[in-house]
C-alpha atoms as a PDB file:
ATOM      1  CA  UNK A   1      65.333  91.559 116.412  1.00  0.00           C
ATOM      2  CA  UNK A   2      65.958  92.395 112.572  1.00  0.00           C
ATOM      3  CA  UNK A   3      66.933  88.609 110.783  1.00  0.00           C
ATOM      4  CA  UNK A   4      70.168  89.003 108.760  1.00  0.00           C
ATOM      5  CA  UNK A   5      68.967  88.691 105.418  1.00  0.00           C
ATOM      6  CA  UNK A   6      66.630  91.701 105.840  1.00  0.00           C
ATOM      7  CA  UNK A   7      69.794  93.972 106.785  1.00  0.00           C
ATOM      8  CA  UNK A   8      71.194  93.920 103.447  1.00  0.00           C
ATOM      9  CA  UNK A   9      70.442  97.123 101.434  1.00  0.00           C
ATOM     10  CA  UNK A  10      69.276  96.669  97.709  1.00  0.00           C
ATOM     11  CA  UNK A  11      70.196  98.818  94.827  1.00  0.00           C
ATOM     12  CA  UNK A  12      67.468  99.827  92.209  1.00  0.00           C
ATOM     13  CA  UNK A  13      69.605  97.541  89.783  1.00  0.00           C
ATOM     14  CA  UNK A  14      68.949  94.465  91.606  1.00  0.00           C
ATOM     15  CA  UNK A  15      72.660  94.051  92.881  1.00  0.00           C
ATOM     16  CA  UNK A  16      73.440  94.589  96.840  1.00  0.00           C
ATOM     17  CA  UNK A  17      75.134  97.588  97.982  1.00  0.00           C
ATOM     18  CA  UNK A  18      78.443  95.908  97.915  1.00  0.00           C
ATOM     19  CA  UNK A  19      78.193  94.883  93.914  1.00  0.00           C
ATOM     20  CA  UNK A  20      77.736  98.379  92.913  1.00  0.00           C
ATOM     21  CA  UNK A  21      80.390  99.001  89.769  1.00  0.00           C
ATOM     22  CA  UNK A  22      81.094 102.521  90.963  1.00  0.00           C
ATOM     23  CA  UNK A  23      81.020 104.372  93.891  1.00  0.00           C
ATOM     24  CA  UNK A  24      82.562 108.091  94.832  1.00  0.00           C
ATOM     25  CA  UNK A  25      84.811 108.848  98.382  1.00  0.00           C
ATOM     26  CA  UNK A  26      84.147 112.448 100.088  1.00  0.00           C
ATOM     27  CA  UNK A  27      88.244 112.249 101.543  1.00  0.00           C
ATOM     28  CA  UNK A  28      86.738 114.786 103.778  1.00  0.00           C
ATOM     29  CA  UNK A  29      84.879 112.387 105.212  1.00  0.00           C
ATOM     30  CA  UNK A  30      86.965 110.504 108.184  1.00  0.00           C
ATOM     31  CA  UNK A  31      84.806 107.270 107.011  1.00  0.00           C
ATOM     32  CA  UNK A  32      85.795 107.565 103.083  1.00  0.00           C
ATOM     33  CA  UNK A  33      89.737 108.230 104.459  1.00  0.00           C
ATOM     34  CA  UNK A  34      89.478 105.112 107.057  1.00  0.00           C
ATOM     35  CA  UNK A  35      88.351 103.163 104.091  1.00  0.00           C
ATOM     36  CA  UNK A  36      91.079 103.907 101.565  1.00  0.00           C
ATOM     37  CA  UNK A  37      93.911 103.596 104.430  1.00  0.00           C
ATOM     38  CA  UNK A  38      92.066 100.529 105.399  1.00  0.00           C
ATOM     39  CA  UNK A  39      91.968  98.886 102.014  1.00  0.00           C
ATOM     40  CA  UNK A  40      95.483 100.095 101.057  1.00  0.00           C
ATOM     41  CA  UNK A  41      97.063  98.223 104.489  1.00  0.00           C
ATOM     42  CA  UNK A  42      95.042  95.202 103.390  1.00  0.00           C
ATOM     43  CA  UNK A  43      96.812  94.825  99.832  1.00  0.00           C
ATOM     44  CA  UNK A  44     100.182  95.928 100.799  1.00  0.00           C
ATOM     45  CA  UNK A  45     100.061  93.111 103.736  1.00  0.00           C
ATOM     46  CA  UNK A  46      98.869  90.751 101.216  1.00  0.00           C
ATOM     47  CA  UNK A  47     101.515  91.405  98.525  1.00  0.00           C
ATOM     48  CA  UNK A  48     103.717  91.592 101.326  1.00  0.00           C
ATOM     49  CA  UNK A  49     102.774  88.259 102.607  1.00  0.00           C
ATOM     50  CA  UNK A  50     102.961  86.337  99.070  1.00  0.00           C
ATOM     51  CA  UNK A  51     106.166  87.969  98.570  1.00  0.00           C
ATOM     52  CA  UNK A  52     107.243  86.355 101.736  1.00  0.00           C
ATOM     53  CA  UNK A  53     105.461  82.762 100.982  1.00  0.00           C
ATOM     54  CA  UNK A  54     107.841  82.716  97.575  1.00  0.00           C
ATOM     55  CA  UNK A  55     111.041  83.615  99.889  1.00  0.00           C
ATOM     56  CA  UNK A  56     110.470  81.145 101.818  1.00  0.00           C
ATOM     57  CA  UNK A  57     110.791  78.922  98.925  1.00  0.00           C
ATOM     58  CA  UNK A  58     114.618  78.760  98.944  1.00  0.00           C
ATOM     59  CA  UNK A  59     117.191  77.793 100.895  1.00  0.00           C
ATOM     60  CA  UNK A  60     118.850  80.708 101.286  1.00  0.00           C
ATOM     61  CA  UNK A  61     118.778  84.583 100.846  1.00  0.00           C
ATOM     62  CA  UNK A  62     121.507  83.862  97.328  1.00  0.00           C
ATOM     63  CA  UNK A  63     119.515  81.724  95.845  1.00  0.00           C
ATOM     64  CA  UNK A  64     116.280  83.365  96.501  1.00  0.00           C
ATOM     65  CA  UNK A  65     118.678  86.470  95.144  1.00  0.00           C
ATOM     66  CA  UNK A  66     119.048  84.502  91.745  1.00  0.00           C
ATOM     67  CA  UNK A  67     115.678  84.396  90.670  1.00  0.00           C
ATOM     68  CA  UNK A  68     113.277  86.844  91.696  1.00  0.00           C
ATOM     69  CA  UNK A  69     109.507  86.947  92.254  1.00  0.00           C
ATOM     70  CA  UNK A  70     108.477  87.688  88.611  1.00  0.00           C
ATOM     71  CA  UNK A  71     106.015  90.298  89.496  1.00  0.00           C
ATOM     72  CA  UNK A  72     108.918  92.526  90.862  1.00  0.00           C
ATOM     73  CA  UNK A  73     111.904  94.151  89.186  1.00  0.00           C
ATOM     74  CA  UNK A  74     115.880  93.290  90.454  1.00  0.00           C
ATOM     75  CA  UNK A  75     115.873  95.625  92.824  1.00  0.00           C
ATOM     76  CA  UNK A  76     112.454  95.501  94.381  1.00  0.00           C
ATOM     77  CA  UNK A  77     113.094  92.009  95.264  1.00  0.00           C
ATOM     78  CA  UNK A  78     116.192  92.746  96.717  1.00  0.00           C
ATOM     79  CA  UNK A  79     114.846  94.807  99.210  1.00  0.00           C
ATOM     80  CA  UNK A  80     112.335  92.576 100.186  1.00  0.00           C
ATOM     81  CA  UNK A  81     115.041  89.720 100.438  1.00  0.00           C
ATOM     82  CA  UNK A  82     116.687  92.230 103.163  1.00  0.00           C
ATOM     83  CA  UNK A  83     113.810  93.004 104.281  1.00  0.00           C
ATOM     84  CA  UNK A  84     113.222  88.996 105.289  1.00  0.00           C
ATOM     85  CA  UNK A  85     116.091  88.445 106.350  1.00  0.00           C
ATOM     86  CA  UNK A  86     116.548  90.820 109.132  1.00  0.00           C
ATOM     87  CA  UNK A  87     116.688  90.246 112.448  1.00  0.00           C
ATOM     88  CA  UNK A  88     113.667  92.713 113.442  1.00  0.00           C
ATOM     89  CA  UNK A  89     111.819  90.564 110.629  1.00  0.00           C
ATOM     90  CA  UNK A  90     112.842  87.444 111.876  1.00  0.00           C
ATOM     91  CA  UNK A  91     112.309  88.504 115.548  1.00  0.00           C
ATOM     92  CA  UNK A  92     108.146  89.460 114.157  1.00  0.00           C
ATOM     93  CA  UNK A  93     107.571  86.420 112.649  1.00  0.00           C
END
């Protein structure tokens, strides 16, 4: 049995395989493409999710209306208002 520790793989730089500043993705590669749809479902669920944590803020969808996130413009935060507040939303969560 291998102990943990000796697992991790070592770059000549010193820094584990997970530090390394720059890296290149074959998208031919069904790894390199599970990856990037992978990482991009990860962030959009996150902004998704602190989106929602700041909606929840309000009392109601009109005031939440009157002043959006400020990371989004007007309109991007009215979609995610209607977004929160309907019912196949509200049924999810």
């Amino acid at each position: 049995m291998v102990k943990k520790q000796e697992q991790v793989k070592v770059l000549g730089n010193g820094k584990e395989w997970w530090q390394k500043e720059h890296f290149d993705l074959e998208y031919t590669r069904r790894e390199d493409m599970r990856t990037v749809v992978k990482t991009m479902m990860t962030s959009r669920r996150t902004h998704r999710n602190r989106m929602h944590a700041y909606f929840k803020k309000f009392q109601s969808k009109e005031a939440t209306l009157l002043k959006p996130q400020p990371d989004t413009t007007q309109e991007q935060w009215k979609e995610f208002c209607n977004l929160f507040t309907a019912e196949a939303f509200l049924v999810c969560a």
